[in-house]
Protein backbone atom coordinates (compact mmCIF):
# COMPACT_ATOMS: atom_id res chain seq x y z
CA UNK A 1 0.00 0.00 0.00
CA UNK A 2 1.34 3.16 -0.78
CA UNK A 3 2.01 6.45 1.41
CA UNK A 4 -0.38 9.50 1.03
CA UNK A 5 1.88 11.97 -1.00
CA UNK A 6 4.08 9.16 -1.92
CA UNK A 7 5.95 9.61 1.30
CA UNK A 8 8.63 7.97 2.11
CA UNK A 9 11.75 9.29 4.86
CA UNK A 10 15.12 8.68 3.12
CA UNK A 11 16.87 6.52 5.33
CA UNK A 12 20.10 8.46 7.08
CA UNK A 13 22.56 5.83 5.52
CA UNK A 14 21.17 6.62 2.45
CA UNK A 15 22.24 10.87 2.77
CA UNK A 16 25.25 9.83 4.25
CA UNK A 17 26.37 7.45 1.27
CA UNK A 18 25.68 10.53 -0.86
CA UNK A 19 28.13 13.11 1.11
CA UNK A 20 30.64 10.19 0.93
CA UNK A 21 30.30 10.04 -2.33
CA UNK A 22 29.47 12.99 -3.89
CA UNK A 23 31.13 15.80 -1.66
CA UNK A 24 29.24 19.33 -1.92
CA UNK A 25 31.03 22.19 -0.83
CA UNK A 26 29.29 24.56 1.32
CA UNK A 27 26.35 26.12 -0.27
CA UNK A 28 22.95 27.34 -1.34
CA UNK A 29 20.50 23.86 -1.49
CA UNK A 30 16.89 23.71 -2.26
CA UNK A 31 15.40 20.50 -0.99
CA UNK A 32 11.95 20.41 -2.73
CA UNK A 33 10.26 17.66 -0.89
CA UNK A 34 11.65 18.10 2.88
CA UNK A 35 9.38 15.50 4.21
CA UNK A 36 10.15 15.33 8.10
CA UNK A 37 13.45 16.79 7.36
CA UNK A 38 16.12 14.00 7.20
CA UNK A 39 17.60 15.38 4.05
CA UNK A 40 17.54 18.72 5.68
CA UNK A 41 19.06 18.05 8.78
CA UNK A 42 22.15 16.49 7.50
CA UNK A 43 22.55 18.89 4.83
CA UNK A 44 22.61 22.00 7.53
CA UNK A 45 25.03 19.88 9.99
CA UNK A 46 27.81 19.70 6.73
CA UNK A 47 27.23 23.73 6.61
CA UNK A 48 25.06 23.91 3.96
CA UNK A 49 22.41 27.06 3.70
CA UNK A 50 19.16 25.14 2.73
CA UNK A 51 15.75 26.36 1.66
CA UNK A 52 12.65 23.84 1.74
CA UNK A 53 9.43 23.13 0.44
CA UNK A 54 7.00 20.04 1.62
CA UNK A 55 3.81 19.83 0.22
CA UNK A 56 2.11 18.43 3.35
CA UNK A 57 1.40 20.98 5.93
CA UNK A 58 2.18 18.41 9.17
CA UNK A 59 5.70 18.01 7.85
CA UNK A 60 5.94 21.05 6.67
CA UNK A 61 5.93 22.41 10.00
CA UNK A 62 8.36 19.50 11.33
CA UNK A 63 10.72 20.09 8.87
CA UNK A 64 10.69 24.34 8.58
CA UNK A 65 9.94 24.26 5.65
CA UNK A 66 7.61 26.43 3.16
CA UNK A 67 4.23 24.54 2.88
CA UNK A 68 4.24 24.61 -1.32
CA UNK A 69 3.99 22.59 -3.89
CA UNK A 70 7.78 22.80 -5.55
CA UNK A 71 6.36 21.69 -9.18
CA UNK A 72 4.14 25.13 -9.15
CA UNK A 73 6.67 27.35 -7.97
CA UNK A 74 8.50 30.09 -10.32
CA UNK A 75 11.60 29.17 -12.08
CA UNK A 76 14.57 30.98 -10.37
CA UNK A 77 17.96 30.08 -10.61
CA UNK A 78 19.38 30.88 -7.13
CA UNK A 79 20.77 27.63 -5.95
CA UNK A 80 23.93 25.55 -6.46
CA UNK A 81 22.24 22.11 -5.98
CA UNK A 82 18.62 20.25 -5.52
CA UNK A 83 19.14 17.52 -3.33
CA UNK A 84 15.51 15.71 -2.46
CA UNK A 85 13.76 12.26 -2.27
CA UNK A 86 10.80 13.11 -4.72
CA UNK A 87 8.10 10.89 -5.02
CA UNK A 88 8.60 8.32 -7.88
CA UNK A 89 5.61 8.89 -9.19
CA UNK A 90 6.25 12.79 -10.30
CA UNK A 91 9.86 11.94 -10.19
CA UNK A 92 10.34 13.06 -13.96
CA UNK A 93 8.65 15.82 -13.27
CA UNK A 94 10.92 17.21 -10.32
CA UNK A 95 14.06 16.42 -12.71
CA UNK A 96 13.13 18.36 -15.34
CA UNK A 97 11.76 21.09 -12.85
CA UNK A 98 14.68 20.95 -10.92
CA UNK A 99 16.83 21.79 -14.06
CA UNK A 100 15.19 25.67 -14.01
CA UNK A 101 17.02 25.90 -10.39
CA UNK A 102 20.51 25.02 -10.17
CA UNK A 103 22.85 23.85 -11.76
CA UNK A 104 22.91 20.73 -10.27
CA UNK A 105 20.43 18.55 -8.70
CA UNK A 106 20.42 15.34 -7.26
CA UNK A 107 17.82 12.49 -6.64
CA UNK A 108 17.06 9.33 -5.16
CA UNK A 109 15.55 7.22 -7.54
CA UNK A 110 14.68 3.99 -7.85
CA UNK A 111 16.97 2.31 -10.72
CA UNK A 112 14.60 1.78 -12.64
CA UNK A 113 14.07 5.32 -13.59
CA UNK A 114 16.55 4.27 -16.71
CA UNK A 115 13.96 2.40 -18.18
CA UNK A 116 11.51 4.43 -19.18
CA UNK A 117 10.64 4.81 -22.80
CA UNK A 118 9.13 8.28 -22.01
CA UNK A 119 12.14 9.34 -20.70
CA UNK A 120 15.03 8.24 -23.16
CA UNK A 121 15.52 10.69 -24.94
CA UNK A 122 15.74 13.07 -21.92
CA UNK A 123 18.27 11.09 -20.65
CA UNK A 124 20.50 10.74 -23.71
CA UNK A 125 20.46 14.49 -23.54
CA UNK A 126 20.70 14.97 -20.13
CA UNK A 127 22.90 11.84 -18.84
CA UNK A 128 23.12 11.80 -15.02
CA UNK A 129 25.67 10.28 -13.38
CA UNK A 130 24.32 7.07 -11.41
CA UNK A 131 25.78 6.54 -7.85
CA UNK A 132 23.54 2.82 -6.94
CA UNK A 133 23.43 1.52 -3.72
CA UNK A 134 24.24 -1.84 -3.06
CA UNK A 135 22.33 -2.29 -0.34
CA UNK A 136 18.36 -1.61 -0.54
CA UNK A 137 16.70 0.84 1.62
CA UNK A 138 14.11 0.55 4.15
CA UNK A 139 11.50 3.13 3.74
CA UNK A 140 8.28 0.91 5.61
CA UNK A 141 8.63 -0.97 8.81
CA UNK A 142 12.11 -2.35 7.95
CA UNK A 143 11.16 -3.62 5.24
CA UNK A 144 12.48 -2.97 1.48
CA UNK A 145 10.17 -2.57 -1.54
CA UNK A 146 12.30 -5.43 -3.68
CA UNK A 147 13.60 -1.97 -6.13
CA UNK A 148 17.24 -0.79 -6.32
CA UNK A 149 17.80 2.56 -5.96
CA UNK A 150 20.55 5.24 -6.59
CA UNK A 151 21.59 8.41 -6.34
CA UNK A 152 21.09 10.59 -9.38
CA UNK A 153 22.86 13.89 -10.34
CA UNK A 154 21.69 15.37 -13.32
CA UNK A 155 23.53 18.77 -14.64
CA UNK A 156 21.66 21.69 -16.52
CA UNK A 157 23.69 21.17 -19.28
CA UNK A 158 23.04 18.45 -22.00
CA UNK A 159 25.93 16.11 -21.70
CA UNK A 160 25.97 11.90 -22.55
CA UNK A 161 29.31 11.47 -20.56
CA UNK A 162 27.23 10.42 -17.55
CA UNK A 163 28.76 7.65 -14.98
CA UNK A 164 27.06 4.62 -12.74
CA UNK A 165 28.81 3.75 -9.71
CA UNK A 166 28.04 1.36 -7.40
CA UNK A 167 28.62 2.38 -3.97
């Protein structure tokens, strides 16, 4: 059964595999889905200046974050990264959204986000580089949802030199 708002809290392994992996120097982040903040929180604790939206009012107020839907908000480009959990199934949507804000944004995805026929040609434009996890995440009860998942950073810039790592 799936969450209301397709909500799922990114596990904190999951953020810290990402900061191992992909270091960000210290800068301006939006985090577009903020959830109950678990993106958030580690993002400020590595000295990062972070702005938020959550779409669900609840969290919204758990997290600090603006209560707004990030897919209707004005394109500015103020920020040196996205870093969010979106939920898979707008996924595509925050991507190409995301694009209109910085430079560079990054997502956790499930894998199969590469397999879309919708999306191919988006992606051999805009090739991300793929960091998976080898180890599945737990975003229910301790349990996994049988998917792989990765980190994806996509660039504003078309490029097809993208990389997959497994990490």
């Amino acid at each position: 059964m799936r969450q209301p708002d397709d909500f799922y809290c990114t596990p904190d392994w999951c953020i810290d595999l990402l900061f191992n992996k992909v270091p960000l120097p210290p800068s301006k982040i939006l985090e577009p889905c903020a959830g109950s903040g678990a993106i958030k929180s580690k993002l400020l604790h590595h000295g990062h200046t972070v702005d938020s939206f959550e779409i669900d009012s609840d969290r919204a107020l758990q997290s600090q974050s603006t209560c707004a839907d990030f897919l209707k908000q004005e394109s500015k480009k103020e920020y040196d990264y996205i870093v969010t959990n979106p939920p898979y199934k707008f996924a595509f949507e925050f991507v190409k959204k995301g694009l209109e804000f910085a430079p560079i944004s990054i997502y956790l995805l499930r894998l199969s986000f590469l397999e879309s026929g919708t999306r191919k040609e988006f992606l051999q434009q805009y090739t991300p580089d793929v960091y998976v996890l080898s180890k599945r995440p737990s975003f229910v009860n301790g349990r996994t949802d049988s998917c792989a998942y990765a980190w994806f950073v996509f660039y504003d810039k078309p490029r097809s030199d993208g990389k997959v790592v497994v990490v």
